[in-house]
C-alpha atoms as a PDB file:
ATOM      1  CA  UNK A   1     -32.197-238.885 -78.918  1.00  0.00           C
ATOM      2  CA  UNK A   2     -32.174-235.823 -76.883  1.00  0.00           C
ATOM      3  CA  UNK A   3     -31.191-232.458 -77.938  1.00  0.00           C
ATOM      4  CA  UNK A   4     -29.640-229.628 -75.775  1.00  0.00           C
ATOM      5  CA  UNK A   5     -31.220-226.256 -76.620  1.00  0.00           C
ATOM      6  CA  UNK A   6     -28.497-223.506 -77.710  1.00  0.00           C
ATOM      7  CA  UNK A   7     -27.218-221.691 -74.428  1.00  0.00           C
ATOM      8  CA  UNK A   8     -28.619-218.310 -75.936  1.00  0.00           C
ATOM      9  CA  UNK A   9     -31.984-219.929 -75.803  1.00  0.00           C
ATOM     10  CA  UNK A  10     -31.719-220.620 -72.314  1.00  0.00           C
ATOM     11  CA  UNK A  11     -30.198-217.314 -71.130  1.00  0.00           C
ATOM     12  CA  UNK A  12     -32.787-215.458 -73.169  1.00  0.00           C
ATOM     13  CA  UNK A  13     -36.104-216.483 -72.052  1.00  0.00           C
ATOM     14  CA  UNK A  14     -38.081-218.987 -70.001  1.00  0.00           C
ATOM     15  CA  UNK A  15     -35.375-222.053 -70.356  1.00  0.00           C
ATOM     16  CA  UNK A  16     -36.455-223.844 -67.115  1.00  0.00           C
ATOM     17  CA  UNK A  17     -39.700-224.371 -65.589  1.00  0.00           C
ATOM     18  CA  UNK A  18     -41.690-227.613 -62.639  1.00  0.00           C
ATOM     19  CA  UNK A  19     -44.669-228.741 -62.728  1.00  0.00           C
ATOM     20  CA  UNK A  20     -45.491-230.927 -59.930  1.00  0.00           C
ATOM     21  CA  UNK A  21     -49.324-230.865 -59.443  1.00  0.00           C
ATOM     22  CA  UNK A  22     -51.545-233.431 -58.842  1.00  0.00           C
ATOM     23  CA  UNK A  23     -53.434-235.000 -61.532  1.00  0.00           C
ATOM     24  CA  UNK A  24     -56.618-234.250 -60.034  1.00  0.00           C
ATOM     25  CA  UNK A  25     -55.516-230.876 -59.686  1.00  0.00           C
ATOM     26  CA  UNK A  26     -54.958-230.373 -63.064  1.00  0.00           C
ATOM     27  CA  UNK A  27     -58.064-231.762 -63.787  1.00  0.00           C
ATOM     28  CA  UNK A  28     -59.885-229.120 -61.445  1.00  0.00           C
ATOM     29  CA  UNK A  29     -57.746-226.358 -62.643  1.00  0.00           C
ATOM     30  CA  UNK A  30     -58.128-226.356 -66.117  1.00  0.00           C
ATOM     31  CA  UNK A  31     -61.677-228.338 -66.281  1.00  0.00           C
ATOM     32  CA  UNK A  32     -60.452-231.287 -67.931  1.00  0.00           C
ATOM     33  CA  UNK A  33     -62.240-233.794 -69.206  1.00  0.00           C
ATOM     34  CA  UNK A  34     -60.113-236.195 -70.339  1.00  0.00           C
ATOM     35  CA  UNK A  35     -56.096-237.551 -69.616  1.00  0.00           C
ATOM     36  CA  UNK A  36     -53.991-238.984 -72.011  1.00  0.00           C
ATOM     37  CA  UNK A  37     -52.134-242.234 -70.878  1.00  0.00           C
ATOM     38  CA  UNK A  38     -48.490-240.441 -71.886  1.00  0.00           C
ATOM     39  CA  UNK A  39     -49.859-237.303 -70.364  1.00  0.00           C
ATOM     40  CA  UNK A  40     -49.468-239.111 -66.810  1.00  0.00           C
ATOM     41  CA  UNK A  41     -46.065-237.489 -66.348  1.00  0.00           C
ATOM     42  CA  UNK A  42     -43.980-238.101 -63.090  1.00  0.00           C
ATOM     43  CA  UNK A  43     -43.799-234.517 -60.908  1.00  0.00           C
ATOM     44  CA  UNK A  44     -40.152-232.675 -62.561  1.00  0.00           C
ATOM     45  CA  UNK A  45     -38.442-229.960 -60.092  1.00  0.00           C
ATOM     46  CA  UNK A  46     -36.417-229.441 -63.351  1.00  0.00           C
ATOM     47  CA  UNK A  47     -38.613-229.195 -66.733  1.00  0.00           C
ATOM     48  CA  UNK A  48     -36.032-228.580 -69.556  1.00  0.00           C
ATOM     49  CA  UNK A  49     -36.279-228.535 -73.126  1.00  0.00           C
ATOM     50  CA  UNK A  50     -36.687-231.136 -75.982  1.00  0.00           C
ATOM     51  CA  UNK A  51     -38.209-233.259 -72.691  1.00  0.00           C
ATOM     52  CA  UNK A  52     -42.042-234.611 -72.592  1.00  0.00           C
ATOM     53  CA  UNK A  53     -44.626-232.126 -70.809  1.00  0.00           C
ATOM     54  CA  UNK A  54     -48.320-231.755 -70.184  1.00  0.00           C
ATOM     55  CA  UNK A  55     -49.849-229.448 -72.008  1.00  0.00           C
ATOM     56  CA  UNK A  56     -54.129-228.831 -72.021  1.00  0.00           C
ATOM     57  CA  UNK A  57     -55.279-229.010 -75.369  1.00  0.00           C
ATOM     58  CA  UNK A  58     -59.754-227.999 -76.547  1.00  0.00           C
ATOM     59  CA  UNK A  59     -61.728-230.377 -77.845  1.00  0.00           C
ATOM     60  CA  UNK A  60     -61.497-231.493 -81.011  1.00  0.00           C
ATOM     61  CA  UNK A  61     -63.796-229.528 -83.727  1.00  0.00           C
ATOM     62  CA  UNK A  62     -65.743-232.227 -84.531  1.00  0.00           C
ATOM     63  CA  UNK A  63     -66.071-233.674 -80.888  1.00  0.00           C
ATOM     64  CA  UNK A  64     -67.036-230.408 -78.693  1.00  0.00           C
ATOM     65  CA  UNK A  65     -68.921-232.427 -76.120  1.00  0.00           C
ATOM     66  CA  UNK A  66     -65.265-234.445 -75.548  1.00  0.00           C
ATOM     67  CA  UNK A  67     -64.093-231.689 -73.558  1.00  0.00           C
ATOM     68  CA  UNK A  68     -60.282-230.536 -72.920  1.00  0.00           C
ATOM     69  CA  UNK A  69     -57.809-232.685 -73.209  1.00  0.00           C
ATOM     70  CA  UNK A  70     -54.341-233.168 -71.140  1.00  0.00           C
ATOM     71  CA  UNK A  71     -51.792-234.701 -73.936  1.00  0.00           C
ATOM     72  CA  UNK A  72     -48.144-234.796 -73.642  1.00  0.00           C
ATOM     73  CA  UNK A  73     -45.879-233.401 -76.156  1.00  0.00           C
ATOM     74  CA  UNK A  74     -42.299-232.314 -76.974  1.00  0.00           C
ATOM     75  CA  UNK A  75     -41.364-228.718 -75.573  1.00  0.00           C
ATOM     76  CA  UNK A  76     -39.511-226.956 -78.407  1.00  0.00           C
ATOM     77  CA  UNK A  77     -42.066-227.037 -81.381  1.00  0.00           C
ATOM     78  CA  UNK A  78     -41.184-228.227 -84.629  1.00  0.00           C
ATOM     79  CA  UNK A  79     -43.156-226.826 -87.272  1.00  0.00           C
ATOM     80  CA  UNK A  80     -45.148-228.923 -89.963  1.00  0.00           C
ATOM     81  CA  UNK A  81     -42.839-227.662 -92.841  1.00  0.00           C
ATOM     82  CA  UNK A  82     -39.327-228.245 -90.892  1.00  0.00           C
ATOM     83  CA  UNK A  83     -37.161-231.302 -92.383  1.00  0.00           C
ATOM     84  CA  UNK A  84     -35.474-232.986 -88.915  1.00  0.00           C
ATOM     85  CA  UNK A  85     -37.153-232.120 -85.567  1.00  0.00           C
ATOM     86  CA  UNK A  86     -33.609-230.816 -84.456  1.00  0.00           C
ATOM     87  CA  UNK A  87     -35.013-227.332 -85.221  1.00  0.00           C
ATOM     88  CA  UNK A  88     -37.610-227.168 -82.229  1.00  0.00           C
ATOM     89  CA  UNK A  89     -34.045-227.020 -79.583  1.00  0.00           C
ATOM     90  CA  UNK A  90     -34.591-223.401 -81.089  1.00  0.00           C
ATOM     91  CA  UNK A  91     -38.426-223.079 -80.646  1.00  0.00           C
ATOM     92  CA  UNK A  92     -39.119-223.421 -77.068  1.00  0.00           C
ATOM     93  CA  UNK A  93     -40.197-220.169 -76.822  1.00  0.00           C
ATOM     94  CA  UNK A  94     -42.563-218.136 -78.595  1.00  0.00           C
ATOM     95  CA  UNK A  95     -42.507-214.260 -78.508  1.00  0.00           C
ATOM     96  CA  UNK A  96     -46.008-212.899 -78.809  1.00  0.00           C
ATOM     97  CA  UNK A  97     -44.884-209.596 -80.837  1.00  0.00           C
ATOM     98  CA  UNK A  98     -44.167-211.784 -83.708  1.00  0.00           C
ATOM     99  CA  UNK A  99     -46.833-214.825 -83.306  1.00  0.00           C
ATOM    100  CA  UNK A 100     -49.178-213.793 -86.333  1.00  0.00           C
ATOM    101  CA  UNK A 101     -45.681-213.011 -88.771  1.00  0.00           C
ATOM    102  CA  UNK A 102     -43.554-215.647 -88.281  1.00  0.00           C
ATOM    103  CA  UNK A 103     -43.959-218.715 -90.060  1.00  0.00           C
ATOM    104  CA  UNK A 104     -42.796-220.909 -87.609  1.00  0.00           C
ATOM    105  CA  UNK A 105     -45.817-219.638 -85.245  1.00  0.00           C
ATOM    106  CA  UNK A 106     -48.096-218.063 -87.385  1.00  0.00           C
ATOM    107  CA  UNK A 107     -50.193-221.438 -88.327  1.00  0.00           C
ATOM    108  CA  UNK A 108     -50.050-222.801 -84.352  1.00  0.00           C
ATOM    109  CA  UNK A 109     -51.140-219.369 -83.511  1.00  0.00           C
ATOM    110  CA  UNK A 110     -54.477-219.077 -85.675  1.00  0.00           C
ATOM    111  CA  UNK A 111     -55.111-223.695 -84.913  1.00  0.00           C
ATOM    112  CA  UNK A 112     -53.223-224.999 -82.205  1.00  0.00           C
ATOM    113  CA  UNK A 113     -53.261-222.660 -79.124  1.00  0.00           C
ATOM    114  CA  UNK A 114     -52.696-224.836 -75.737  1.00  0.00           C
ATOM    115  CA  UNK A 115     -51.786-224.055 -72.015  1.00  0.00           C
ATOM    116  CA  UNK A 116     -48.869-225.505 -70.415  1.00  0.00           C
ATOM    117  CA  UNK A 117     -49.655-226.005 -66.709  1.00  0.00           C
ATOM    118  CA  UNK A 118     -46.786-225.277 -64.387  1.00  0.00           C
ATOM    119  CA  UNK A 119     -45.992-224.986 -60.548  1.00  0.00           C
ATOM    120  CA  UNK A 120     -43.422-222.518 -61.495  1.00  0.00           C
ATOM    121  CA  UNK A 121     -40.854-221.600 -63.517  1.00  0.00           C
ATOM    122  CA  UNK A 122     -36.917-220.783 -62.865  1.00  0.00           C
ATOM    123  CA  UNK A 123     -35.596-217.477 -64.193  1.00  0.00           C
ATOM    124  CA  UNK A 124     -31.795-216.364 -63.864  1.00  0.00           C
ATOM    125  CA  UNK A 125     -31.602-212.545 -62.430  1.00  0.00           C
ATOM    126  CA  UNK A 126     -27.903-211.133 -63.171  1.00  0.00           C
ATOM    127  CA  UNK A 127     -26.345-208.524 -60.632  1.00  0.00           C
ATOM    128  CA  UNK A 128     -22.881-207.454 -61.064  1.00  0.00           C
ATOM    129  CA  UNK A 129     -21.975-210.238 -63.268  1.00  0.00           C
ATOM    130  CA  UNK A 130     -23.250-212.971 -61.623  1.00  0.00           C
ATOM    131  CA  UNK A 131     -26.678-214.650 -62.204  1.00  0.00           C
ATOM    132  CA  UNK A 132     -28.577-215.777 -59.742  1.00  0.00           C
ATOM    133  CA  UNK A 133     -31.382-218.357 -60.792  1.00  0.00           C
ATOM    134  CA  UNK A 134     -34.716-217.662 -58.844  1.00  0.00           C
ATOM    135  CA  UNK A 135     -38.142-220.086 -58.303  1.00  0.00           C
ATOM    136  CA  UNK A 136     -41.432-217.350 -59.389  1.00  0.00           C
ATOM    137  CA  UNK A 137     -44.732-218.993 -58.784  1.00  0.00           C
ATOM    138  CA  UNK A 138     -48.140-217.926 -57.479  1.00  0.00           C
ATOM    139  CA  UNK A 139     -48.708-216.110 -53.970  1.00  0.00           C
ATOM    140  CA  UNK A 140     -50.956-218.845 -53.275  1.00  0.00           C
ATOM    141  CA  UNK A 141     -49.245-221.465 -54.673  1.00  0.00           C
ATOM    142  CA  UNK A 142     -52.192-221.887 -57.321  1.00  0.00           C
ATOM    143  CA  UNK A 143     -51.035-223.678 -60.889  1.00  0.00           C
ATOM    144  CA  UNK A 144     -49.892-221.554 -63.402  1.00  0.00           C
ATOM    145  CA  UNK A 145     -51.155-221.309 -66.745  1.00  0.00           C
ATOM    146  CA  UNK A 146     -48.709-220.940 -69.690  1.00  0.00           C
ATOM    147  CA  UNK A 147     -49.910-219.660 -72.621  1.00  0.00           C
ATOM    148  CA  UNK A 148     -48.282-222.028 -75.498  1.00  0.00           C
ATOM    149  CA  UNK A 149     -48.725-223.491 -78.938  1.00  0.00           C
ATOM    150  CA  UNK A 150     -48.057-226.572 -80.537  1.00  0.00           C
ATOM    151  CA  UNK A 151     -48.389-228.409 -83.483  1.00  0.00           C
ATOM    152  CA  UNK A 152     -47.463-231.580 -85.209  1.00  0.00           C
ATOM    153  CA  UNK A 153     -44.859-233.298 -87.676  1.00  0.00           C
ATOM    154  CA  UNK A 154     -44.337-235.597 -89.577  1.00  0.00           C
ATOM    155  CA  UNK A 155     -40.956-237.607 -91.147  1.00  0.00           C
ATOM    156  CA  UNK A 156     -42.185-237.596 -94.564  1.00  0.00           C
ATOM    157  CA  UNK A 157     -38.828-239.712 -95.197  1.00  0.00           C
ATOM    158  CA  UNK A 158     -39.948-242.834 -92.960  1.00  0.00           C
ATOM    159  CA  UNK A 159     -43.542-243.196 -95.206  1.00  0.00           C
ATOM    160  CA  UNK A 160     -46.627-243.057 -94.130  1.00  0.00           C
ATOM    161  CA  UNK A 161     -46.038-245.341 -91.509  1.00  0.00           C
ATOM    162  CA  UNK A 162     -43.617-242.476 -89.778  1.00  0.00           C
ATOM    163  CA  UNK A 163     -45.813-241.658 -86.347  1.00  0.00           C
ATOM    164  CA  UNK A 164     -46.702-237.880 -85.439  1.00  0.00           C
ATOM    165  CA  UNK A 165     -44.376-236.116 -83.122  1.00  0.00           C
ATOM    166  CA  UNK A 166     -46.510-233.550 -80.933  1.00  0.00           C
ATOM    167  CA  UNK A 167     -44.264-230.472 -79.844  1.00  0.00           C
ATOM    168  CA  UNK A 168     -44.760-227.492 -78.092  1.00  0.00           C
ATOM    169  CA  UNK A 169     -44.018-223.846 -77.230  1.00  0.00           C
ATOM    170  CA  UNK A 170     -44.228-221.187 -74.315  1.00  0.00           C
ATOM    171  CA  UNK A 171     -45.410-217.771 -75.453  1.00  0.00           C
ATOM    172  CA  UNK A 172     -43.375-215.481 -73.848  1.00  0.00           C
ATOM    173  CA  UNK A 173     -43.996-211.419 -73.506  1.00  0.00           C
ATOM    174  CA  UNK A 174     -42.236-208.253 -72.055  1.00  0.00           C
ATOM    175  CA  UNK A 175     -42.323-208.472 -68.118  1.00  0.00           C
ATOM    176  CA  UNK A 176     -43.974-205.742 -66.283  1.00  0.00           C
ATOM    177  CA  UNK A 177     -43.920-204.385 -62.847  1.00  0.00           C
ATOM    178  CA  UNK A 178     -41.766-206.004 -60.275  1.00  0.00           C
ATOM    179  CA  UNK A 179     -40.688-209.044 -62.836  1.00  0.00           C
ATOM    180  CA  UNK A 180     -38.810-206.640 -65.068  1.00  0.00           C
ATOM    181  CA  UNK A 181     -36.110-206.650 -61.840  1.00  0.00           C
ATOM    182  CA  UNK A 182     -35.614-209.996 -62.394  1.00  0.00           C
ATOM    183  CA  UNK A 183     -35.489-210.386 -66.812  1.00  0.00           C
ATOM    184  CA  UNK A 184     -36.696-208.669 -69.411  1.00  0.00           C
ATOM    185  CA  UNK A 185     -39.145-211.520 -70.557  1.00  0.00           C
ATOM    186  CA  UNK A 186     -41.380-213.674 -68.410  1.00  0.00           C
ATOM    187  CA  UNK A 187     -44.291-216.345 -69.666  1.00  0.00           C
ATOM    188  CA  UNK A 188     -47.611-215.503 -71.042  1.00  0.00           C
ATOM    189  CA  UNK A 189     -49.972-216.637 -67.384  1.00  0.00           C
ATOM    190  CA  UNK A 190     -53.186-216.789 -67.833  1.00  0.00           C
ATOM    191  CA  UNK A 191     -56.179-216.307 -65.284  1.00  0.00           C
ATOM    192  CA  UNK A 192     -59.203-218.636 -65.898  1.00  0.00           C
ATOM    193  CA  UNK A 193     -60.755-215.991 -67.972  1.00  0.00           C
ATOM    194  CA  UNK A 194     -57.847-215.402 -70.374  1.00  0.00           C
ATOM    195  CA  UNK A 195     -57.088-219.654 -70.571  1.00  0.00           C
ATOM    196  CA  UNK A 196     -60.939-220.006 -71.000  1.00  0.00           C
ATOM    197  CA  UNK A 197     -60.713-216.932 -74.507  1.00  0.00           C
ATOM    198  CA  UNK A 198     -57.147-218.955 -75.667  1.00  0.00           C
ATOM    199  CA  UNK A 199     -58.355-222.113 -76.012  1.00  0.00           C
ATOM    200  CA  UNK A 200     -61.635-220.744 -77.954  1.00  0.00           C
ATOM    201  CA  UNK A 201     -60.723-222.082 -81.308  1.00  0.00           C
ATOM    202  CA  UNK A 202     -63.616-219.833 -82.851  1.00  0.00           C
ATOM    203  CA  UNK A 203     -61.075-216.656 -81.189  1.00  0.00           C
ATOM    204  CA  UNK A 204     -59.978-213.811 -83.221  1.00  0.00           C
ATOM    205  CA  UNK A 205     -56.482-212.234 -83.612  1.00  0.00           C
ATOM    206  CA  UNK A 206     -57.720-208.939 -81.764  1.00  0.00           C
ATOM    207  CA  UNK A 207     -59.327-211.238 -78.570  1.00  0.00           C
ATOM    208  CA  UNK A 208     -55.921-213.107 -78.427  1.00  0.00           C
ATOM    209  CA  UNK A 209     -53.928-210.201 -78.334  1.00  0.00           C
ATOM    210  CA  UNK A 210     -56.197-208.944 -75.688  1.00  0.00           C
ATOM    211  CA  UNK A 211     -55.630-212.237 -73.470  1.00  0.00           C
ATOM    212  CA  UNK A 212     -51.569-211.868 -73.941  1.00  0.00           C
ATOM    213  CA  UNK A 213     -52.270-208.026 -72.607  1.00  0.00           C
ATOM    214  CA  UNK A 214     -54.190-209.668 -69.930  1.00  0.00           C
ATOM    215  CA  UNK A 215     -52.521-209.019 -66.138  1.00  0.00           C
ATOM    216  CA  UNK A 216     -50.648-212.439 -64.879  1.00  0.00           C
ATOM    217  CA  UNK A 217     -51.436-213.838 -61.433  1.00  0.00           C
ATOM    218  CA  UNK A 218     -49.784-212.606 -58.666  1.00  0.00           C
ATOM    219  CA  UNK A 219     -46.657-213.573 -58.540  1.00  0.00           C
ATOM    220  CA  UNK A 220     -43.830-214.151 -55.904  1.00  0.00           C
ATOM    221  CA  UNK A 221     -40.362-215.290 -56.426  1.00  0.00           C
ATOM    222  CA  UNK A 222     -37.228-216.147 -54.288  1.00  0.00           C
ATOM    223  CA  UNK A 223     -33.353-217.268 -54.692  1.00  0.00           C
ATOM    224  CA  UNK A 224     -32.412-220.745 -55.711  1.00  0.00           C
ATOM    225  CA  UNK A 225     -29.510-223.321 -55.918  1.00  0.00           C
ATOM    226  CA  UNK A 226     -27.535-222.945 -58.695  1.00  0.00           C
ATOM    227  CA  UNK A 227     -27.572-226.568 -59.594  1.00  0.00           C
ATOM    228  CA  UNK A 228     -31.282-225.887 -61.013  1.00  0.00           C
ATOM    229  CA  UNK A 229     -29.012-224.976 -64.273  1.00  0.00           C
ATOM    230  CA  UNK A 230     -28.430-228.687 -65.008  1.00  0.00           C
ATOM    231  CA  UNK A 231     -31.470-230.938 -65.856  1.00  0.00           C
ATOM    232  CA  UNK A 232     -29.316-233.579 -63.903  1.00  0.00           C
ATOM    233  CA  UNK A 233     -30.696-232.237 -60.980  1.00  0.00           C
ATOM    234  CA  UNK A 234     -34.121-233.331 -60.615  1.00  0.00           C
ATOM    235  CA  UNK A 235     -35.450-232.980 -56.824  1.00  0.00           C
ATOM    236  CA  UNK A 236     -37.801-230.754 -54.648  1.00  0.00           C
ATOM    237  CA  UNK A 237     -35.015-228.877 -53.160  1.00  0.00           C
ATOM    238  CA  UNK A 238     -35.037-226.983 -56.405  1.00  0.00           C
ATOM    239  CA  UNK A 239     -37.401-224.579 -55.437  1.00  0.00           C
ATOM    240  CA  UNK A 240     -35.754-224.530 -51.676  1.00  0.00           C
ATOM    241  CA  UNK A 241     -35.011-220.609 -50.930  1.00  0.00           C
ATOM    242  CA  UNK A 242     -31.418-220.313 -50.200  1.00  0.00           C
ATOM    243  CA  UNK A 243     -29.167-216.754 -49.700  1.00  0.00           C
ATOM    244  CA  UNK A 244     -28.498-214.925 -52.647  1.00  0.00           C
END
């Protein structure tokens, strides 16, 4: 069953985002060596939340010479501890001020540290009243790098039978420079250096607060259609510019 996210979860932070890249580009990207069969996702103009993603994952700790991983999982995580996976409609962003206190992040944050590749994301800028949703990606069109977390659960109610759900969340941080004219927030984006530091599983607190510090790519950004708001609408015009 799907859940819609609360509307103050979407107006707040990153709510939409598309990720149409190639699977050989991902693999080039983010040096992966191996792809999950679920993890073969069709291209979405229109990622929403509580819907399956991508997300690059290290090796295991007992398998180092597997490589990274591209698995598919959940976006909206739902913490080990939570009873009903309802809660992660509430999760699918993670603000990095709070990431080592909070105990819905705080475990993810020191284990499970992933990327979440993207083409782009969608963010609503409101002028007078009215909000305007716009397409931000890279200058040159390169992927973009989330910086997430994610983690696993279990019904305990179902037995031990019950199969793991994999869910995930976008670490999100004050914007800076030109962004902040759009919102307040924007993703954690990570250059190779800062994905290659997250995903060290042998990183300390101090380093990883270092890579969320870290500058994001360049970035350009440009108006949208409105209809981007619904996940309904699915299609490449998405990121089409059109007059504000």
């Amino acid at each position: 069953m799907r859940v819609s996210p609360p509307r103050a979860t979407m107006r707040d932070m990153c709510g939409r985002y598309a990720n149409f890249l190639a699977e050989q580009e991902l693999i080039d990207h983010f040096a992966i060596a191996t792809v999950a069969d679920d993890a073969r996702l069709a291209p979405n103009w229109n990622v929403s939340p509580t819907q399956q993603v991508a997300i690059v994952v290290p090796p295991r700790p007992d398998k180092d010479d597997e490589g990274r991983r591209l698995e598919a999982a959940r976006w909206g995580l739902v913490p080990s501890w939570a009873k009903d996976p309802s809660i992660g409609a509430r999760m699918i962003n993670a603000r990095s001020e709070t990431l080592a206190e909070k105990p819905s992040f705080r475990t993810a944050f020191a284990k499970r540290r992933c990327a979440v590749p993207a083409s782009g994301y969608f963010e609503w800028r409101t002028e007078g009243g009215v909000k305007t949703p716009h397409w931000i990606h890279a200058t040159d069109d390169a992927p973009l790098a989330f910086a997430g977390l994610y983690e696993f659960w279990k019904d305990k109610a179902a037995g031990e039978d019950a199969e793991w759900l994999v869910t995930t969340t976008i670490v999100t941080t004050a914007s800076s420079g030109a962004m902040q004219d759009i919102h307040d927030r924007q993703p954690v984006m990570m250059c190779r250096e800062a994905l290659d530091l997250w995903l060290d599983r042998d990183a300390d607190q101090g380093t990883l607060l270092d890579v969320i510090a870290m500058p994001a790519p360049d970035l350009t950004w440009h108006p949208v259609r409105k209809a981007v708001g619904s996940p309904k609408n699915n299609a490449p015009e998405n990121i089409d510019p059109v007059d504000a």
